[in-house]
C-alpha atoms as a PDB file:
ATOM      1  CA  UNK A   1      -0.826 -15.260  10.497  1.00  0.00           C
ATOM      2  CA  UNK A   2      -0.910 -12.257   8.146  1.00  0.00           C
ATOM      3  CA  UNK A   3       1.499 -10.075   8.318  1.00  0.00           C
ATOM      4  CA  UNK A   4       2.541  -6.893   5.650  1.00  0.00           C
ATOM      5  CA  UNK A   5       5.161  -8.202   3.595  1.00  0.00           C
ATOM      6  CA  UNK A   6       2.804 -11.312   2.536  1.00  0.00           C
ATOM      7  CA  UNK A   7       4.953 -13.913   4.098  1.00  0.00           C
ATOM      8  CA  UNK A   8       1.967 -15.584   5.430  1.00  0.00           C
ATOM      9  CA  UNK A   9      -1.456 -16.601   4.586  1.00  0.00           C
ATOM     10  CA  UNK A  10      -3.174 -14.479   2.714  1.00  0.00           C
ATOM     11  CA  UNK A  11      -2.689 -11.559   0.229  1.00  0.00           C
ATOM     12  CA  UNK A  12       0.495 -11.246  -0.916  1.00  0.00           C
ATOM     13  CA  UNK A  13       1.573  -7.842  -2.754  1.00  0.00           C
ATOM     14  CA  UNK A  14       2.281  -7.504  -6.301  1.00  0.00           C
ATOM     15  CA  UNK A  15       5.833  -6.664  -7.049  1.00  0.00           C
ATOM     16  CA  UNK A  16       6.777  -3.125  -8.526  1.00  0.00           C
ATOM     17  CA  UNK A  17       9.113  -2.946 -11.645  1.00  0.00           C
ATOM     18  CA  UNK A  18      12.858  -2.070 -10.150  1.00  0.00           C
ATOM     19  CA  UNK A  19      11.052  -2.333  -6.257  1.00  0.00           C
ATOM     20  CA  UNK A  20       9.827  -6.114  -5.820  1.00  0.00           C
ATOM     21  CA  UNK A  21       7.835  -5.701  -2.683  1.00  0.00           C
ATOM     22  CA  UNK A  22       9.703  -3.411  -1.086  1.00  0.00           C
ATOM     23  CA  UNK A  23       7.395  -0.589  -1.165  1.00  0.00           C
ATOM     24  CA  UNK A  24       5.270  -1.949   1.420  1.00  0.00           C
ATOM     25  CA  UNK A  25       7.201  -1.182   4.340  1.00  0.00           C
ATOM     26  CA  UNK A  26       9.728   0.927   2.386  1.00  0.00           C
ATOM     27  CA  UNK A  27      12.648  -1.124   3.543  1.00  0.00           C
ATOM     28  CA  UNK A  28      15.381  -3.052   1.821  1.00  0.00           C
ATOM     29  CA  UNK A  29      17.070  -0.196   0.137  1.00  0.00           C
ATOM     30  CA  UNK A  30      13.837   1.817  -0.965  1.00  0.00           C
ATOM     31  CA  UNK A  31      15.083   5.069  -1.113  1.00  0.00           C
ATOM     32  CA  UNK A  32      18.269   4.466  -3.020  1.00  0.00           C
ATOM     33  CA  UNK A  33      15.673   2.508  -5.589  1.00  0.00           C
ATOM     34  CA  UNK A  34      13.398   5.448  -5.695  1.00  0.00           C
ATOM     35  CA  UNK A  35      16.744   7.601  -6.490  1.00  0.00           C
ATOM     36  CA  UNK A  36      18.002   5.172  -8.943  1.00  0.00           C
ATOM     37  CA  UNK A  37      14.738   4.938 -11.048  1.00  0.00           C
ATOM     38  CA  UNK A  38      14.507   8.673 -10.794  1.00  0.00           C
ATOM     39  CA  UNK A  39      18.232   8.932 -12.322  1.00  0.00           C
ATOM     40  CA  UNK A  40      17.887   6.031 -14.514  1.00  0.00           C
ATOM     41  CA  UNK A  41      14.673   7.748 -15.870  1.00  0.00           C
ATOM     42  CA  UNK A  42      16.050  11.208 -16.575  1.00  0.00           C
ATOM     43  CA  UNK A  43      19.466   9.636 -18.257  1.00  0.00           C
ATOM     44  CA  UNK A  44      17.247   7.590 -20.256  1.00  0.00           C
ATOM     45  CA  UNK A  45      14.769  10.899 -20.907  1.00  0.00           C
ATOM     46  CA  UNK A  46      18.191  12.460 -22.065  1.00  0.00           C
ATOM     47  CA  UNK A  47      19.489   9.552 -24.152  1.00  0.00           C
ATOM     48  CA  UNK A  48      16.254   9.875 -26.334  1.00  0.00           C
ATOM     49  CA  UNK A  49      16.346  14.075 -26.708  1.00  0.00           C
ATOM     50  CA  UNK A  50      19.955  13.392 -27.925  1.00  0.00           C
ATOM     51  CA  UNK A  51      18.369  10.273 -30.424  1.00  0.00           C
ATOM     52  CA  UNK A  52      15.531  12.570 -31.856  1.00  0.00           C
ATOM     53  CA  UNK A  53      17.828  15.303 -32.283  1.00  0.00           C
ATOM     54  CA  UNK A  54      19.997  13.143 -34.567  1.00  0.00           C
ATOM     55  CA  UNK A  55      16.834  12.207 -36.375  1.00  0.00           C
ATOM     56  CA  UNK A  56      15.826  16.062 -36.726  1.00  0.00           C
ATOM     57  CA  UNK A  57      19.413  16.474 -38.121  1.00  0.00           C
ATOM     58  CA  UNK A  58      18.699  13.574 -40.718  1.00  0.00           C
ATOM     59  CA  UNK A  59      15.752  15.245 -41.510  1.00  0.00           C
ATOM     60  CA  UNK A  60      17.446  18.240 -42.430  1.00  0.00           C
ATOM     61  CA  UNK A  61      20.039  16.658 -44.512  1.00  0.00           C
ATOM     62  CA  UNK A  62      17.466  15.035 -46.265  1.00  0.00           C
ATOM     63  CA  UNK A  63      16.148  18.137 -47.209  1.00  0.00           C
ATOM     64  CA  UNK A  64      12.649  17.243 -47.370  1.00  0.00           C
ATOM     65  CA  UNK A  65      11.640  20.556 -46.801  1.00  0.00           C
ATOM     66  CA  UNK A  66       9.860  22.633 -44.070  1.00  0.00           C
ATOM     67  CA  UNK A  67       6.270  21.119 -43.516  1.00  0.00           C
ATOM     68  CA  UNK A  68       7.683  17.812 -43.095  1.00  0.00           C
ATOM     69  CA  UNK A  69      10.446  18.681 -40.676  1.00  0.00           C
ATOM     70  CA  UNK A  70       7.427  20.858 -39.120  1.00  0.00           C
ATOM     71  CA  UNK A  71       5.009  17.832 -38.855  1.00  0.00           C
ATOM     72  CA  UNK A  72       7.774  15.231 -37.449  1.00  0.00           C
ATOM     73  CA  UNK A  73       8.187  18.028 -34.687  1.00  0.00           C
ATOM     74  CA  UNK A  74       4.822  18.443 -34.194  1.00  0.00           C
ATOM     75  CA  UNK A  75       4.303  14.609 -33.894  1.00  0.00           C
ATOM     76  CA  UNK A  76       6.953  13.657 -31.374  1.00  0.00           C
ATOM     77  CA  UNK A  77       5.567  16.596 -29.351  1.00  0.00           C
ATOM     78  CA  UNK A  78       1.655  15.686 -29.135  1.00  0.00           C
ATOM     79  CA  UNK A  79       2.494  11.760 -28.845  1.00  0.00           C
ATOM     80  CA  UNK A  80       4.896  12.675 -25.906  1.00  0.00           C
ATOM     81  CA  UNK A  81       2.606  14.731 -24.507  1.00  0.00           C
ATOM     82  CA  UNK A  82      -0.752  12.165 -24.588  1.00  0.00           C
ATOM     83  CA  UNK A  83       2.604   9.391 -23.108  1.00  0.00           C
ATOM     84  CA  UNK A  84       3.387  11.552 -20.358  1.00  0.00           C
ATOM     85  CA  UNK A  85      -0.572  11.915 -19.745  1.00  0.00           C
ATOM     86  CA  UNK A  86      -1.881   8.138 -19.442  1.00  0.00           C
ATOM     87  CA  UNK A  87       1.528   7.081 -18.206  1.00  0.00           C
ATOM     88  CA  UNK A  88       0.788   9.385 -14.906  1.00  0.00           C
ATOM     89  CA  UNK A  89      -3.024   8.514 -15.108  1.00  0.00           C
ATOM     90  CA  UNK A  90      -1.661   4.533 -15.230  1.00  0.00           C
ATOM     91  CA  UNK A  91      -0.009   5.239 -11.674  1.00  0.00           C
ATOM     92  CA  UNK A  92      -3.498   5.984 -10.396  1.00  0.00           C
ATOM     93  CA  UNK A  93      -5.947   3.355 -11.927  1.00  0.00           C
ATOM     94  CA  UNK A  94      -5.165   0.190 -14.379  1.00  0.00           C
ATOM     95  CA  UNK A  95      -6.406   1.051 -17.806  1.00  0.00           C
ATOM     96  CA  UNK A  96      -8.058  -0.627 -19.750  1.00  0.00           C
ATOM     97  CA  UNK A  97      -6.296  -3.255 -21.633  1.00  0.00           C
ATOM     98  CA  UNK A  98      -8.096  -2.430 -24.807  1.00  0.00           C
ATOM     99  CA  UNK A  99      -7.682   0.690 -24.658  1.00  0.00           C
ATOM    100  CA  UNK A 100      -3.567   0.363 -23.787  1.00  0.00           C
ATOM    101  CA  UNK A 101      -3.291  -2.070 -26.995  1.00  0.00           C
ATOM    102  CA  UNK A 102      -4.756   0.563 -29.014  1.00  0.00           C
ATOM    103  CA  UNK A 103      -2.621   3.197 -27.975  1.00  0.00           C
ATOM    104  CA  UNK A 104       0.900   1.266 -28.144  1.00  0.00           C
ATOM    105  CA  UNK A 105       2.268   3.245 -31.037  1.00  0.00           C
ATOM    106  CA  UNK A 106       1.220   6.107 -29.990  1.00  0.00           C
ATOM    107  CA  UNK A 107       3.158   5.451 -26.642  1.00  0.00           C
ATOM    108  CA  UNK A 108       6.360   4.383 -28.620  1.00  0.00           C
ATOM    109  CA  UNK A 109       6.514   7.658 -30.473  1.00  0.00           C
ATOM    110  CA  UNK A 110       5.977   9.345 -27.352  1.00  0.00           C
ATOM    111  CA  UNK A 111       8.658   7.140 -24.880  1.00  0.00           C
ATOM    112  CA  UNK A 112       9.835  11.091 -23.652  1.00  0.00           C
ATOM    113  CA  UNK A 113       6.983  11.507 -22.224  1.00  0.00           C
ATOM    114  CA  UNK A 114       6.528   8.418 -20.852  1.00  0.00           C
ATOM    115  CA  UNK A 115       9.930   8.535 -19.227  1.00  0.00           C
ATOM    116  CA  UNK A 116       9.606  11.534 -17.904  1.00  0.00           C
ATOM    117  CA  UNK A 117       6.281  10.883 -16.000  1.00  0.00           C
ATOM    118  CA  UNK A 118       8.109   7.852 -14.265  1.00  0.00           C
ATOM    119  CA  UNK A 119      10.820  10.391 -13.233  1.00  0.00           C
ATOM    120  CA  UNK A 120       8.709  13.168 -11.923  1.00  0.00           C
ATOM    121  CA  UNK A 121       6.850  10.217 -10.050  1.00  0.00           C
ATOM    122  CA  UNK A 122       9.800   8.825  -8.598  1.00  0.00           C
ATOM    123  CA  UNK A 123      10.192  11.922  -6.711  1.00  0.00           C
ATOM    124  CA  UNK A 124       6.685  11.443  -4.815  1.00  0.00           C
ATOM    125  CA  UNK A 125       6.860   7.703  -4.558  1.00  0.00           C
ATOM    126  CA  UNK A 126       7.425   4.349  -6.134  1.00  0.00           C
ATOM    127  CA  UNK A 127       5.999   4.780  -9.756  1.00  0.00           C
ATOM    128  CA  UNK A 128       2.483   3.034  -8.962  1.00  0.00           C
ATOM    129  CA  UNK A 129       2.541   2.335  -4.978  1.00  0.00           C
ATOM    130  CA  UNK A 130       0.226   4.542  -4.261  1.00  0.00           C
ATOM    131  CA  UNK A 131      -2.359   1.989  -6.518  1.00  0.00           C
ATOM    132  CA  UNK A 132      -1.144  -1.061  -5.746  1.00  0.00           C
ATOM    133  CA  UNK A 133      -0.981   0.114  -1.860  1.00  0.00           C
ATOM    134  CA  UNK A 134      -4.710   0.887  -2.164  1.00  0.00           C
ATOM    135  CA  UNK A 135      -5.382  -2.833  -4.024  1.00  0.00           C
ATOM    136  CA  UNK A 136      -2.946  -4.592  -1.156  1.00  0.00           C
ATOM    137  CA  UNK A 137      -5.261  -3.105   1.940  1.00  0.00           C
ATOM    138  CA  UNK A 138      -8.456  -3.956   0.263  1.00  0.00           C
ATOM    139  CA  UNK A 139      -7.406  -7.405  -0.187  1.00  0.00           C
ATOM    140  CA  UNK A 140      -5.921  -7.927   3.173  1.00  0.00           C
ATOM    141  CA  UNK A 141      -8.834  -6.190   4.662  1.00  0.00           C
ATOM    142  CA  UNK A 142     -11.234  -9.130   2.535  1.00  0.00           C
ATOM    143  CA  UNK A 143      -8.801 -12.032   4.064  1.00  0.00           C
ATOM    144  CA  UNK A 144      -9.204 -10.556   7.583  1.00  0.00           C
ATOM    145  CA  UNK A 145     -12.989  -9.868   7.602  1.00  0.00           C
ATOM    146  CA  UNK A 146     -13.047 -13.579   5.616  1.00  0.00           C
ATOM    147  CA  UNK A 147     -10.710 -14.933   8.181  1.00  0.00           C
ATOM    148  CA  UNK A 148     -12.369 -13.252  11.105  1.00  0.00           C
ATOM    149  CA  UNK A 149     -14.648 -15.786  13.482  1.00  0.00           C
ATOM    150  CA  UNK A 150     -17.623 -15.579  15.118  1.00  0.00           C
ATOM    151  CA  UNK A 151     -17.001 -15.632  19.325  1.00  0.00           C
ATOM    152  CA  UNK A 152     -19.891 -18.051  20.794  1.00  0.00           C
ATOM    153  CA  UNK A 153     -23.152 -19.467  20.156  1.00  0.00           C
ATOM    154  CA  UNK A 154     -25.516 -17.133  18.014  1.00  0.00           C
ATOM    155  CA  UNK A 155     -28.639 -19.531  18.931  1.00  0.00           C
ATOM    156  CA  UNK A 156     -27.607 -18.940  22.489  1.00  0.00           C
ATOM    157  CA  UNK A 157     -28.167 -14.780  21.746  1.00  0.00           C
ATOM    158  CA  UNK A 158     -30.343 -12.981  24.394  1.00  0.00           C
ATOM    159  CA  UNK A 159     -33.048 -11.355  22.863  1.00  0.00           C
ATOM    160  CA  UNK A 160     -34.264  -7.616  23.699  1.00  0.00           C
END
């Protein structure tokens, strides 16, 4: 017996951060999760504006003049920017695990970003169901056509 929340034999789907397994009948409090992580994200979103603007204030009592204030400002901008981009391309397609090592700092500097993709995405679903939905079918799908027999003899076939 198969059936969708992967109780039985067969595929069982992968938990979501903050959703478990939830997502794949959207039950067990689903919406209020979707609402939470879209709050938590924008609170969080807000928490770090507020923690860069103290920086940009330390800059400026530091006094180390315009192009560096300039280039820190510049930074945090384009790093957020490429975040926000392969954090929203991540809830479409795994990357590449290379790739993701390789770009870890630049997705620390740009945690805004980041955030704020998971918030926007919260509004259209559960950050990543809609790729992890698409992995769960094709794997039940495998188990059933797998699982699936063959009604009667095939030797006893009538020929045309």
């Amino acid at each position: 017996m198969n059936d969708e929340t992967g109780t039985g034999p067969g595929p069982r789907p992968e938990p979501l951060r903050f959703f478990g397994t939830t997502w794949v009948n959207h039950d067990d409090g689903y919406t209020a999760r979707r609402i939470g992580t879209a709050a938590g994200s924008l609170a969080a979103a807000g928490a770090a504006c507020l923690v860069l603007r103290f920086a940009y204030q330390g800059i400026q009592i530091a006094n180390v003049g315009s192009f560096v204030t300039l280039l820190v400002i510049v930074m945090f901008a384009i790093c957020s920017a490429l975040a926000f981009g392969h954090t929203w391309e991540a809830f479409k397609k795994r990357p590449d695990p290379d790739r993701q090592a390789s770009l870890r700092g630049l997705l620390a500097i740009g945690f805004v970003g980041s955030l704020l993709a998971y918030f926007f995405r919260s509004f259209t679903e559960a950050p990543g169901e809609k790729l992890h939905r698409e992995e769960y079918e094709a794997a039940v799908a495998r188990h059933e056509k797998r699982t699936t027999r063959r009604t009667g003899n095939p030797s006893k076939k009538r020929r045309r």
